[in-house]
PDB file of N, CA and C in Angstrom:
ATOM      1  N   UNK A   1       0.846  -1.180   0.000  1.00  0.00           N
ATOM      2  CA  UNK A   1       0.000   0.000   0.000  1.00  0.00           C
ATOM      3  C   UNK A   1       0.894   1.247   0.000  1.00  0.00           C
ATOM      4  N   UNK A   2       0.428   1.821  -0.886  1.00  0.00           N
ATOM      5  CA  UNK A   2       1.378   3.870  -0.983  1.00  0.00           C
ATOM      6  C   UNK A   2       0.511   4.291  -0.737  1.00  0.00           C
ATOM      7  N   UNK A   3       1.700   4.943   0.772  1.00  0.00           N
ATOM      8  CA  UNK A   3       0.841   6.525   0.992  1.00  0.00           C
ATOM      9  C   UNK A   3       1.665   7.301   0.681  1.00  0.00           C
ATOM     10  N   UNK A   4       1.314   8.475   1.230  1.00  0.00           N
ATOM     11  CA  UNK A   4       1.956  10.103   0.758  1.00  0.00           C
ATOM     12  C   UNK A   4       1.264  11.080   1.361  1.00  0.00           C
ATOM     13  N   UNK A   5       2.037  11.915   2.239  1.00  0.00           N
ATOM     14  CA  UNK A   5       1.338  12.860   2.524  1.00  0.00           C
ATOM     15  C   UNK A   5       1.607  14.359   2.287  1.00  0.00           C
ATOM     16  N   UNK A   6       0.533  15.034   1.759  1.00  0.00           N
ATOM     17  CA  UNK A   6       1.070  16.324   1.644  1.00  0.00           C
ATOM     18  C   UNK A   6       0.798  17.389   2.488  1.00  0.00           C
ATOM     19  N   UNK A   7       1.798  18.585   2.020  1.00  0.00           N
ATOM     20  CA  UNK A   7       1.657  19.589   3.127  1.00  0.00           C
ATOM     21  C   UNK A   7       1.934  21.367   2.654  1.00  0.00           C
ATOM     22  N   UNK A   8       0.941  22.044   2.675  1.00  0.00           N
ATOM     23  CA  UNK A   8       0.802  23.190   2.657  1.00  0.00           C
ATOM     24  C   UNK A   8       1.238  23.756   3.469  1.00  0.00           C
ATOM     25  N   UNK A   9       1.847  25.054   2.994  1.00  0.00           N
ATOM     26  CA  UNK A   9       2.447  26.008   3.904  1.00  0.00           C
ATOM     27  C   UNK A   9       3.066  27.280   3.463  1.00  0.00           C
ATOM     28  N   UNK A  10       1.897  28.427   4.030  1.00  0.00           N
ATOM     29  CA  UNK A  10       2.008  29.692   3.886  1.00  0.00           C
ATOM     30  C   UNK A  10       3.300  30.260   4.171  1.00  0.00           C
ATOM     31  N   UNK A  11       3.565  31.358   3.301  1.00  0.00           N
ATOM     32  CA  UNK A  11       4.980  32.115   3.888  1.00  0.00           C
ATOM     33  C   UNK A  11       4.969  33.474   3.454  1.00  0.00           C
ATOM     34  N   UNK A  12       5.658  34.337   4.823  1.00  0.00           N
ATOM     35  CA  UNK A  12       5.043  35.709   4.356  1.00  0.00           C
ATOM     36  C   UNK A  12       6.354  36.294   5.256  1.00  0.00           C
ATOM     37  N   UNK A  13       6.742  37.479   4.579  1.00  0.00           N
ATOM     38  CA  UNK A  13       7.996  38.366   5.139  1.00  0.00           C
ATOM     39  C   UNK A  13       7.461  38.503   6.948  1.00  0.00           C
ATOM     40  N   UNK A  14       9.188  38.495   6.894  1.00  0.00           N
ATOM     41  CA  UNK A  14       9.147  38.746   8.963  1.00  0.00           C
ATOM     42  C   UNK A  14       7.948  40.175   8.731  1.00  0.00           C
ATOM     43  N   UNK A  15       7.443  40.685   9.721  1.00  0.00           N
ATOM     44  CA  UNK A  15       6.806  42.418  10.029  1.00  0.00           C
ATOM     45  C   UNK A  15       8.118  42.302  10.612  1.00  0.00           C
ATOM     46  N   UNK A  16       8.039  44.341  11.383  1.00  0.00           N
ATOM     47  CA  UNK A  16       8.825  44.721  11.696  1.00  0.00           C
ATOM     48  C   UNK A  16       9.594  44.156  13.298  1.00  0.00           C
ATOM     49  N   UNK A  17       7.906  43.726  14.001  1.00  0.00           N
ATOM     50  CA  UNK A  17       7.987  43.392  15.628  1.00  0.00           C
ATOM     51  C   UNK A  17       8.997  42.244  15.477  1.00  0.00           C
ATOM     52  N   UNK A  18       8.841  41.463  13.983  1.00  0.00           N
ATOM     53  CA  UNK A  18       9.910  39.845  14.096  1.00  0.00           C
ATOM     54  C   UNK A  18      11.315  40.077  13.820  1.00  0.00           C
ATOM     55  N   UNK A  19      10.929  41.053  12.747  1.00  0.00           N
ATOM     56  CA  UNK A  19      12.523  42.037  12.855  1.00  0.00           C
ATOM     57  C   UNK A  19      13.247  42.633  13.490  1.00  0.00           C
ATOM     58  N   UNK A  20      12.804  43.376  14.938  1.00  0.00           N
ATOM     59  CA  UNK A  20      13.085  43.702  15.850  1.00  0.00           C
ATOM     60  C   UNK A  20      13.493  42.755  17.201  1.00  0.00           C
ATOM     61  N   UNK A  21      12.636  41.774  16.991  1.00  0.00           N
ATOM     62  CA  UNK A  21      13.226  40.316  17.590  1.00  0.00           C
ATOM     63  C   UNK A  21      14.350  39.027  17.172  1.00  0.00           C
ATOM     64  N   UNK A  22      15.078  40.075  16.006  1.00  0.00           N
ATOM     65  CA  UNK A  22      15.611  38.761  15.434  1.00  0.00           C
ATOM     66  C   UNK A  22      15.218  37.391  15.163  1.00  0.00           C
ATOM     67  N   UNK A  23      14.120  37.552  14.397  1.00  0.00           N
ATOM     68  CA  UNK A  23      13.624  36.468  14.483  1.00  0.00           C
ATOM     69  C   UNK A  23      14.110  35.254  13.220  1.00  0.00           C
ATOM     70  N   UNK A  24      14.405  34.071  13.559  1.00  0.00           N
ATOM     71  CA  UNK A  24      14.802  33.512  13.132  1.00  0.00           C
ATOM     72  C   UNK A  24      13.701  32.524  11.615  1.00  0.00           C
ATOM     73  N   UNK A  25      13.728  32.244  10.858  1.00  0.00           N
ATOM     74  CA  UNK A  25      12.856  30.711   9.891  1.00  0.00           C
ATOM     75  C   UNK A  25      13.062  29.903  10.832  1.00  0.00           C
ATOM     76  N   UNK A  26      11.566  29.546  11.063  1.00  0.00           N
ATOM     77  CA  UNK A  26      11.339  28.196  11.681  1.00  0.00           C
ATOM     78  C   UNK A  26      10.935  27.045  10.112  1.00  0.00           C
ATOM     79  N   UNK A  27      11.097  26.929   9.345  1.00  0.00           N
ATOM     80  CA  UNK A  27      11.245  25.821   8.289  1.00  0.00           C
ATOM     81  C   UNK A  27      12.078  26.232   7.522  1.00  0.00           C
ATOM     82  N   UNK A  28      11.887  25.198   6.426  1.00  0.00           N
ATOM     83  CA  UNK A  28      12.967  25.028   4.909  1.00  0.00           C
ATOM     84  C   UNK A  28      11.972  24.115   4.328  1.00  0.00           C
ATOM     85  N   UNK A  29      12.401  24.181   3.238  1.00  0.00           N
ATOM     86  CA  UNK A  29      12.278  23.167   2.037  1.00  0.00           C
ATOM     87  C   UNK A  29      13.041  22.888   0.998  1.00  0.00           C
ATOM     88  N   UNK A  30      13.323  21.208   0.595  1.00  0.00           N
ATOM     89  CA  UNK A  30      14.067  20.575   0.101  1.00  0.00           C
ATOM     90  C   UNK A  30      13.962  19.972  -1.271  1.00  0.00           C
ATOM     91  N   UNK A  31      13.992  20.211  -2.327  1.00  0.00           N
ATOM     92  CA  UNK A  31      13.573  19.286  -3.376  1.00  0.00           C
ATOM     93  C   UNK A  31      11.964  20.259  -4.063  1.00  0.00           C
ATOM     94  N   UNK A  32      11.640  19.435  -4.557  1.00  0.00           N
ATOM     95  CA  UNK A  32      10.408  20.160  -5.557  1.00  0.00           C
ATOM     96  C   UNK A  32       9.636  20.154  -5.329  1.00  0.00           C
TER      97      UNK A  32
END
């Protein structure tokens, strides 16, 4: 049996408050 699962995921510039916190990417993505 194949599974597969997929996964959506929004991404949008730091604002300024995350910029001011140094805020770090909490993900990545690998491949296509």
């Amino acid at each position: 049996m194949a599974e597969s699962v997929r996964v959506a995921v929004r991404c949008r510039p730091f604002n300024q408050r995350e910029k001011d916190l140094n805020t770090q990417v909490s993900a990545s993505r690998m491949g296509s």
